[in-house]
Structures are given as structure tokens and as C-alpha cells.
N, C-alpha and C. Protein backbone atom coordinates (compact mmCIF):
# COMPACT_ATOMS: atom_id res chain seq x y z
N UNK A 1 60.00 -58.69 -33.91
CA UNK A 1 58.73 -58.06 -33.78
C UNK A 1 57.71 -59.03 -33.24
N UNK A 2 57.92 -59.85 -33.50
CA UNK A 2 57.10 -60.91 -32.91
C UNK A 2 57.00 -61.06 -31.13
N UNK A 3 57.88 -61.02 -30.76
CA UNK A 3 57.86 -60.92 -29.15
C UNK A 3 57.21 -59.77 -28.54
N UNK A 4 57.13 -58.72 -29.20
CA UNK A 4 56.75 -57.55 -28.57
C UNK A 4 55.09 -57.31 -28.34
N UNK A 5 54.67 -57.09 -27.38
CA UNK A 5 53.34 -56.76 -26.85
C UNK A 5 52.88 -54.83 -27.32
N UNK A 6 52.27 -55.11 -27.52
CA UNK A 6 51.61 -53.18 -27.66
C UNK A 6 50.88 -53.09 -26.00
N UNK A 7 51.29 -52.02 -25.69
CA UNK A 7 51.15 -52.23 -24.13
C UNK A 7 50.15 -50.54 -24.51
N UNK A 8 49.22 -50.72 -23.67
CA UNK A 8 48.29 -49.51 -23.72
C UNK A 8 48.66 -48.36 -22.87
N UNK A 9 49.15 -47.46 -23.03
CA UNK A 9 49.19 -46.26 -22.00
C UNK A 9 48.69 -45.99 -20.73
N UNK A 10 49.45 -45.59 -19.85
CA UNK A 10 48.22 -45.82 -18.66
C UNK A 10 47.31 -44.53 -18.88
N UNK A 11 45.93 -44.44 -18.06
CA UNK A 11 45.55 -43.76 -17.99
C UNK A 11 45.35 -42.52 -17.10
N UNK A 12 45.29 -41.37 -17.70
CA UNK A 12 45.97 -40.44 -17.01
C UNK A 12 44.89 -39.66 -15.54
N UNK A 13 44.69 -40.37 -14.39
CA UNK A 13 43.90 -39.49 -13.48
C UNK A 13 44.22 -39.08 -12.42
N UNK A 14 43.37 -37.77 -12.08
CA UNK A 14 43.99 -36.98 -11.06
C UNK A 14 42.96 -37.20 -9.56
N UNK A 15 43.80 -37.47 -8.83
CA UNK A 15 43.86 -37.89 -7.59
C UNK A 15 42.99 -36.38 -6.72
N UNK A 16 41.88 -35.95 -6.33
CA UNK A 16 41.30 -34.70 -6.09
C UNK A 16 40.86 -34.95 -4.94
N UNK A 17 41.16 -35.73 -3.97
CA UNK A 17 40.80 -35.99 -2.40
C UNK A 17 42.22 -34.87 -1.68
N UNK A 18 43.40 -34.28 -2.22
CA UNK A 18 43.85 -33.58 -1.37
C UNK A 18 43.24 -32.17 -1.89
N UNK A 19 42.71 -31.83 -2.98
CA UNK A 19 42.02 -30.86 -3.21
C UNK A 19 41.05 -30.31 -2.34
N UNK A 20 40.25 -31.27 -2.05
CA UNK A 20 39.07 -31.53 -0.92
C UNK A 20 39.40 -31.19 0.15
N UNK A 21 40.73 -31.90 0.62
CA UNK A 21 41.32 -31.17 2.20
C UNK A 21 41.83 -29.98 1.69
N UNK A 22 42.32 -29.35 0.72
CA UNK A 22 42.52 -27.62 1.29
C UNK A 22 41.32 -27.02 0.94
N UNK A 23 40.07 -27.70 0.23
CA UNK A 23 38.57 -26.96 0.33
C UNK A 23 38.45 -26.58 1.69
N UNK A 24 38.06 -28.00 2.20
CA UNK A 24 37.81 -27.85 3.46
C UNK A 24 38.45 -27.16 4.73
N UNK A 25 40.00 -27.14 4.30
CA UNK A 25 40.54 -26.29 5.50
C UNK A 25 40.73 -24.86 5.15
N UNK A 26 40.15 -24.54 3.73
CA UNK A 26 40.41 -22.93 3.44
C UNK A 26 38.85 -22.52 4.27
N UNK A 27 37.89 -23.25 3.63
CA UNK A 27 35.89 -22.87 4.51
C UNK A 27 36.61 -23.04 6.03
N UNK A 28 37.28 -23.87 6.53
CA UNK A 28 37.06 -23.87 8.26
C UNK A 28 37.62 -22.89 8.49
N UNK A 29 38.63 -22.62 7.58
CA UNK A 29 39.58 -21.10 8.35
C UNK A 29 38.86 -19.95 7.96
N UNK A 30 38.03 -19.55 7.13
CA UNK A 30 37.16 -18.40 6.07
C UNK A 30 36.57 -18.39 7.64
N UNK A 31 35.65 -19.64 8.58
CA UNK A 31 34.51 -19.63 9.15
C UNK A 31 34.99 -18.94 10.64
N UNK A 32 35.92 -19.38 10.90
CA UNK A 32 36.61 -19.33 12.56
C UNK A 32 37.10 -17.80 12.08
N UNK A 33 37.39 -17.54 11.25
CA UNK A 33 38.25 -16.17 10.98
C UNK A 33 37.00 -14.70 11.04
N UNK A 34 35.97 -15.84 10.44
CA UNK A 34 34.92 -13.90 9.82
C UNK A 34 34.76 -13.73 11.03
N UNK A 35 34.40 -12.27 10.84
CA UNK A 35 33.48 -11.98 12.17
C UNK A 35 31.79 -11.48 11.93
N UNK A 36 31.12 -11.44 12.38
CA UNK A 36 29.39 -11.40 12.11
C UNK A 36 29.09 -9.72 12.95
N UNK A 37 28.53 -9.23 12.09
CA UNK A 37 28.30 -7.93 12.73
C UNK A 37 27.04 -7.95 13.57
N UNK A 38 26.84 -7.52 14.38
CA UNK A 38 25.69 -7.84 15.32
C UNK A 38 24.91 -6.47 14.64
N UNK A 39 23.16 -6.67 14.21
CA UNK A 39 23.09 -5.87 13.84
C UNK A 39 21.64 -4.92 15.16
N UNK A 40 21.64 -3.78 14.83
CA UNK A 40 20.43 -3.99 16.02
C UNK A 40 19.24 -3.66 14.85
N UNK A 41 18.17 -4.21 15.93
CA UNK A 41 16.86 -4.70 15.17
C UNK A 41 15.98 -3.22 15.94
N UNK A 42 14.81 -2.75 15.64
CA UNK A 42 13.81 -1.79 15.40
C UNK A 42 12.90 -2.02 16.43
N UNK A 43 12.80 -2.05 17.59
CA UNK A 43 11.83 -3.08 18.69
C UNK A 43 10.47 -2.11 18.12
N UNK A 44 10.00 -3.49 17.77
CA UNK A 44 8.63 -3.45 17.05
C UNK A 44 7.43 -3.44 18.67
N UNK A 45 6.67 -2.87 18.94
CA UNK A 45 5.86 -3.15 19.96
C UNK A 45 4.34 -3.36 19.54
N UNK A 46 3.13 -3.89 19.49
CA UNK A 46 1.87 -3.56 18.86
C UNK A 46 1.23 -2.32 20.28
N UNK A 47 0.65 -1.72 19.05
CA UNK A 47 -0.09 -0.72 19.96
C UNK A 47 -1.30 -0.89 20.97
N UNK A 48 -1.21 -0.51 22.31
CA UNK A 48 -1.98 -0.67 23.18
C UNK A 48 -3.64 -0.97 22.90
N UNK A 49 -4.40 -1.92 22.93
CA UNK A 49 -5.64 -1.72 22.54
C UNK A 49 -6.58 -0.50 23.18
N UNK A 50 -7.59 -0.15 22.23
CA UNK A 50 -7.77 0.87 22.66
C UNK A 50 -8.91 0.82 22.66
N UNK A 51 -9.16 1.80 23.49
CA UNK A 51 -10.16 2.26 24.84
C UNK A 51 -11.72 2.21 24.28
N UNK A 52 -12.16 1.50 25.20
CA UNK A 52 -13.93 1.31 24.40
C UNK A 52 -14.19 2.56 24.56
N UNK A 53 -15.38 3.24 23.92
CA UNK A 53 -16.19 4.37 24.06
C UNK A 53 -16.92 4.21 25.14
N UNK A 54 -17.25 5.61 25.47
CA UNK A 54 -18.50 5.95 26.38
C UNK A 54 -19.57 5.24 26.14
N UNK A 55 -19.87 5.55 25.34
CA UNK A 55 -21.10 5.59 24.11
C UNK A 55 -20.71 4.20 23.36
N UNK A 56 -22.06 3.37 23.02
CA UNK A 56 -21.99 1.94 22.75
C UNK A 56 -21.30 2.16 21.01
N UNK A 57 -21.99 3.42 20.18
CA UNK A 57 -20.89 3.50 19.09
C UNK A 57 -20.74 4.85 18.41
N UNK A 58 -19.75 5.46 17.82
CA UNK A 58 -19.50 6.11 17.53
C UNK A 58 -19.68 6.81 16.49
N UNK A 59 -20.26 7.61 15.85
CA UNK A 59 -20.81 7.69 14.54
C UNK A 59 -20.06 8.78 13.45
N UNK A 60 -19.56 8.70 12.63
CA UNK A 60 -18.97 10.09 12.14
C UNK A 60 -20.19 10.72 11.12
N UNK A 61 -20.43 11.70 11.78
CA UNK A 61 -21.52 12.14 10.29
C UNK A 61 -20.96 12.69 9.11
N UNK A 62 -21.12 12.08 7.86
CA UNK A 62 -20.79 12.13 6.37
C UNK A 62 -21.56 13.05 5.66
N UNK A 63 -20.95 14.16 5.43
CA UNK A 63 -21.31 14.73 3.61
C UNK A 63 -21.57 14.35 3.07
N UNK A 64 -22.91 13.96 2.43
CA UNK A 64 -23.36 13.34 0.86
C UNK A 64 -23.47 14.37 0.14
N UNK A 65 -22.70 14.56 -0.92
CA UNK A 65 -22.54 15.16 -2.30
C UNK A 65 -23.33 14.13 -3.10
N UNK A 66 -24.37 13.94 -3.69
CA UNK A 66 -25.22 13.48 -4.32
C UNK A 66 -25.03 14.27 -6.64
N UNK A 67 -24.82 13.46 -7.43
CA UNK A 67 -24.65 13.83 -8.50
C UNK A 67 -25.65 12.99 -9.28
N UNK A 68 -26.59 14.02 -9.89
CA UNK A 68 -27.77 13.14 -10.60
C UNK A 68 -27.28 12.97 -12.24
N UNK A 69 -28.39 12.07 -12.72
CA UNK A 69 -27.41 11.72 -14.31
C UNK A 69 -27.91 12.95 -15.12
N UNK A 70 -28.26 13.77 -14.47
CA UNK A 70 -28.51 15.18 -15.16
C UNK A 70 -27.38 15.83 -14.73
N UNK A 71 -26.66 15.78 -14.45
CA UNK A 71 -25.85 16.48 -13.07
C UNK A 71 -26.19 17.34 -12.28
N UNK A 72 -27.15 17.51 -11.67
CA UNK A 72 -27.36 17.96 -10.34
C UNK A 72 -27.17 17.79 -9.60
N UNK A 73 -26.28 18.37 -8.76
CA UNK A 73 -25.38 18.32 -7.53
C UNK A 73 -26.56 18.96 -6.20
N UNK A 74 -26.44 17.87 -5.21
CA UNK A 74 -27.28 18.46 -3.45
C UNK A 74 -26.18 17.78 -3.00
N UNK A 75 -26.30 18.70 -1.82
CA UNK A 75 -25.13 18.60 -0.77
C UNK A 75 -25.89 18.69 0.75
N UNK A 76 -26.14 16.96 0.76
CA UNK A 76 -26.98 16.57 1.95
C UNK A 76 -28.72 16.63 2.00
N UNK A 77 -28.44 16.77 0.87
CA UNK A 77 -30.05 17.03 0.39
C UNK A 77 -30.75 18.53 -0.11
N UNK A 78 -29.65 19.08 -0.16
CA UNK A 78 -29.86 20.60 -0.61
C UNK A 78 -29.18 20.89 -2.06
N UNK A 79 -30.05 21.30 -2.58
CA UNK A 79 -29.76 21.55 -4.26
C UNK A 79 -28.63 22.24 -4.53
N UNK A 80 -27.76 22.38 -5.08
CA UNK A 80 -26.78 23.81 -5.31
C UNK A 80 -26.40 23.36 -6.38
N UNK A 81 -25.27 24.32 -6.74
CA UNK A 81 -24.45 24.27 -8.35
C UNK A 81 -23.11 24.12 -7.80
N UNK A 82 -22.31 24.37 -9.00
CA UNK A 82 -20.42 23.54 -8.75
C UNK A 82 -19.86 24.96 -7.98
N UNK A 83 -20.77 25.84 -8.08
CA UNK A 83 -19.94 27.09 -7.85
C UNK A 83 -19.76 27.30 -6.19
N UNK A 84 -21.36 26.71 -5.31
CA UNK A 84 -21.07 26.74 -3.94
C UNK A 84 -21.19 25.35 -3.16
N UNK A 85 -20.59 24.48 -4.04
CA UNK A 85 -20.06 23.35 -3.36
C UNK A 85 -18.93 23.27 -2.23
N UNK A 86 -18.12 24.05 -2.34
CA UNK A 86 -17.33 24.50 -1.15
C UNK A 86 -17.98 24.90 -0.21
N UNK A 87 -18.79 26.23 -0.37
CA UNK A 87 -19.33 26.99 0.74
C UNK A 87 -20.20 25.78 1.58
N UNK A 88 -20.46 24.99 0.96
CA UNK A 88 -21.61 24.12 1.74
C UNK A 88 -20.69 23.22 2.20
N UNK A 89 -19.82 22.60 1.73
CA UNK A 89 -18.71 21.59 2.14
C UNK A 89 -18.39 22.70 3.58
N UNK A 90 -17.79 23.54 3.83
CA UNK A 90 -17.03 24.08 4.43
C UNK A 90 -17.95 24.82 5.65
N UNK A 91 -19.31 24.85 5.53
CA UNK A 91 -20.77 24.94 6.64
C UNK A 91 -20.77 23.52 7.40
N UNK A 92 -20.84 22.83 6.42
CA UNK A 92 -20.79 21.20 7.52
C UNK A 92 -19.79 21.34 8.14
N UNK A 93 -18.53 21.53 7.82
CA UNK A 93 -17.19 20.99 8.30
C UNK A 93 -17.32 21.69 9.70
N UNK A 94 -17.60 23.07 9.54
CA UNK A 94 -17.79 24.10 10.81
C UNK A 94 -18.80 23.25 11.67
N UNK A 95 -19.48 22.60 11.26
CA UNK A 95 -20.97 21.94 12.50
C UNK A 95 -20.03 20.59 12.93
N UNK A 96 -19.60 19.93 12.18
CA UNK A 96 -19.30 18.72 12.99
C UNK A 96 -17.48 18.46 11.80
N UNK A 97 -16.60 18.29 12.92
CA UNK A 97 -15.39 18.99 11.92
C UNK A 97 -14.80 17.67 11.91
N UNK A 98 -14.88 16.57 12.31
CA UNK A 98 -14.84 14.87 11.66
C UNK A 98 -15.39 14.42 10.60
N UNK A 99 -16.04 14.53 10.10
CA UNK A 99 -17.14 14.42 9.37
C UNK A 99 -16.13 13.92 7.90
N UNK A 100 -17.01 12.70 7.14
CA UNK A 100 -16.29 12.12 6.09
C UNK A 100 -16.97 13.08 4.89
N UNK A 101 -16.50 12.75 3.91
CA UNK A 101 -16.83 13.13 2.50
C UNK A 101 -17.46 12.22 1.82
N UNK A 102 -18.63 11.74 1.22
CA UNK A 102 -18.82 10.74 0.21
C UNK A 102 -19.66 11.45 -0.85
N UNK A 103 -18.83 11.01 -2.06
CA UNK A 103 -19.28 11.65 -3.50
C UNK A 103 -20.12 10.60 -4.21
N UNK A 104 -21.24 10.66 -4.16
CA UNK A 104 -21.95 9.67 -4.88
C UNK A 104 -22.73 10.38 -6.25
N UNK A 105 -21.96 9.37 -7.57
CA UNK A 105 -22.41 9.81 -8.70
C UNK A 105 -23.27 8.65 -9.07
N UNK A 106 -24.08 9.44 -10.20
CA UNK A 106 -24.53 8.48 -10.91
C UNK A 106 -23.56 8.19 -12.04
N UNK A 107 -24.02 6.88 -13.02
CA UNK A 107 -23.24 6.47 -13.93
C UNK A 107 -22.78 6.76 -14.98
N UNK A 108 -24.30 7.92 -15.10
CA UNK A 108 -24.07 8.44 -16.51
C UNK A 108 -24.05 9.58 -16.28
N UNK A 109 -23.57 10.64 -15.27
CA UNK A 109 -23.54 11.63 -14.79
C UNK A 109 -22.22 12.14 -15.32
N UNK A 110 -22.18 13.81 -15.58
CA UNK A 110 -20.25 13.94 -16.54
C UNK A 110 -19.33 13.48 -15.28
N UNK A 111 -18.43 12.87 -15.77
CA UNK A 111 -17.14 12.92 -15.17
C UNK A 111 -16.25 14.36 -14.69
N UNK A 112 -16.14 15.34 -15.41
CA UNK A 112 -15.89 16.32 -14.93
C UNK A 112 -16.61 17.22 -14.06
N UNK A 113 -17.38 16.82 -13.37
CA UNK A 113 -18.38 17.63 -12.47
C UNK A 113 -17.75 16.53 -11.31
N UNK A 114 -17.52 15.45 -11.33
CA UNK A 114 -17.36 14.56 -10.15
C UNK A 114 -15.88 15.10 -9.62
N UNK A 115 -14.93 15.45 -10.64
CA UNK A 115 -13.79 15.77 -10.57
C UNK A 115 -13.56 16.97 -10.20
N UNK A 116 -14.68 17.99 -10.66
CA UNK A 116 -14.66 19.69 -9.90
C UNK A 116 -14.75 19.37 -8.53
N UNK A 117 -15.76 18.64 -7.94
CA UNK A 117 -16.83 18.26 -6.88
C UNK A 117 -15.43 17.74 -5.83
N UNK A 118 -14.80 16.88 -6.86
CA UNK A 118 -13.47 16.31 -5.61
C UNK A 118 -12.43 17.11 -5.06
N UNK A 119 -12.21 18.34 -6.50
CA UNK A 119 -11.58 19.36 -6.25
C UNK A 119 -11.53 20.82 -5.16
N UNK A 120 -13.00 20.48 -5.35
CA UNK A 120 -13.68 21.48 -4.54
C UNK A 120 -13.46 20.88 -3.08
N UNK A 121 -13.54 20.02 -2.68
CA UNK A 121 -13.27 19.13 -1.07
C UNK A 121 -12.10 18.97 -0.76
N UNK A 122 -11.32 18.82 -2.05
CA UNK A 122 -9.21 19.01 -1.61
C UNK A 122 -9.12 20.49 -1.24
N UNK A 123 -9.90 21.63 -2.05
CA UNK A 123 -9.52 22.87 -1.44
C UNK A 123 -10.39 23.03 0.14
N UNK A 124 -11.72 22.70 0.55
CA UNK A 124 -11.62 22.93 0.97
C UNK A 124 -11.51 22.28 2.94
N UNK A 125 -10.40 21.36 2.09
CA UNK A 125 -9.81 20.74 3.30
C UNK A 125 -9.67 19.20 3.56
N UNK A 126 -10.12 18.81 2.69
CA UNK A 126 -10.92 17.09 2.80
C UNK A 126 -9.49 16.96 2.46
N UNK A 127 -8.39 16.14 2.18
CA UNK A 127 -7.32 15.47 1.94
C UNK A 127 -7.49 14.02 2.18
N UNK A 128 -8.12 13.31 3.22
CA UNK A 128 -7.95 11.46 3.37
C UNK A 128 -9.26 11.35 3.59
N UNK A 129 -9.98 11.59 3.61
CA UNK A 129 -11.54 11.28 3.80
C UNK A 129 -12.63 11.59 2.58
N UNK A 130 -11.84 11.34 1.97
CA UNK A 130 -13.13 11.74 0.39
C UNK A 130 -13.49 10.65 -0.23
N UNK A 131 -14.56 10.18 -0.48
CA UNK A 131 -15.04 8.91 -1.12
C UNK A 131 -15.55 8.56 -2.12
N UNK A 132 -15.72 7.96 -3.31
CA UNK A 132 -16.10 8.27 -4.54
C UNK A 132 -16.89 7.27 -4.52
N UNK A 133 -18.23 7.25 -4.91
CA UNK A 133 -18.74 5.75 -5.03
C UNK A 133 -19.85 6.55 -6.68
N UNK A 134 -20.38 5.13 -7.21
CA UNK A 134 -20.65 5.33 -8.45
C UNK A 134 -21.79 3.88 -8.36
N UNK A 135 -22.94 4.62 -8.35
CA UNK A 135 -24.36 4.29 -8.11
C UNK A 135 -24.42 3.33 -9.11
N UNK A 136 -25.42 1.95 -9.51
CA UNK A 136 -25.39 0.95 -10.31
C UNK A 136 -27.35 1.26 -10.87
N UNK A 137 -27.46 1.85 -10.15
CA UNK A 137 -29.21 2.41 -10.62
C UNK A 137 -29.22 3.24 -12.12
């Protein structure tokens, strides 16, 4: 027993550089192999600029629906009630048929009168031009 050495095990590692070459030659063959679909694209163009006016500017004349903190409703400066807010909406529209919508309330004016008032302009025809603004006076 005396002669004998305790000799340490070797240690056990794995050699991963041929791993690396079939990484690499499985990606080069994956790359040369796919094929890429060509896709087509939407030809975007911007729209032609457009045409100055006759006239230096253009004006759209606006409906003021006016709502006082009493709620009193004028339509352009004419007094009325919720009942012929249409009819008067729908007299302008006939005089000048561009024409915007703007609903100007006051703050402390009901909310449900602003909401008849908007209702009344979806029926009678207003859909993208209706404006709500809410007075700070």
C-alpha cells in the first residue's frame, strides 16, 4: 500500500465545437433553402394639393344654438323652445346647406336640454358637424 498513488479521475468534458458546426450548417441550409414571399405593398400616393379659392377665404356659416343657464334655447339669435329646434335647424340648412352646427351651453344650464338640442340636429341631419362647446362665464 505504500507504493500506490490515489490518482484523481479525469475530468469529464464535452468537446461542443462539432456541435457548433452542425449549428451552423443546419442555419446555412434553413437560409439557402427558405424561400421569402414577395409581398405586394398598397401604393400609398399623397393627395394632390388643392386648389386655392376664388375668393381670398371661404367661410362656412354656423348655427348657433345658444343655451342660457335658465335654459333658454335661440337659434341664431331667435328665441324658441326644444319643441321647434328642428324646424329652425332645418330653415338654415335650406338657406345655406354647408353650414356647421355649434351648441353653445352654459355651465349651469340642464344637461338634458343640451342632449335633446343634439338630438334634435342628428334627426335633422347634422351627423359630423355638430359642436358642443360649454361657456366658462
Amino acid at each position: 500500500m505504500r507504493g500506490r498513488k490515489t490518482r484523481r479521475p479525469d475530468e469529464a468534458n464535452v468537446d461542443l465545437t462539432p456541435m457548433l458546426d452542425v449549428v451552423f450548417i443546419l442555419l446555412i441550409f434553413f437560409i439557402v433553402t427558405s424561400t421569402f414571399a414577395r409581398e405586394e405593398a398598397i401604393g400609398l400616393e399623397p393627395p394632390p394639393p388643392p386648389t386655392p379659392p376664388d375668393e381670398e377665404k371661404v367661410q362656412v356659416p354656423a348655427i348657433l344654438i345658444l343655451v342660457e343657464e335658465s335654459n333658454l334655447i335661440t337659434v341664431n339669435g331667435r328665441p324658441t323652445d326644444i319643441s321647434s329646434v328642428r324646424a329652425n335647424i332645418e330653415r338654415v340648412v335650406a338657406e345655406s346647406p354647408n353650414s356647421a352646427l355649434i351648441i353653445q351651453a352654459h355651465p349651469k344650464a340642464k344637461s338634458g336640454v343640451v342632449v335633446q338640442i343634439r338630438d334634435e340636429a342628428y334627426n335633422a341631419g347634422f351627423k359630423e358637424r355638430v359642436n358642443i362647446l360649454i361657456t366658462q362665464t
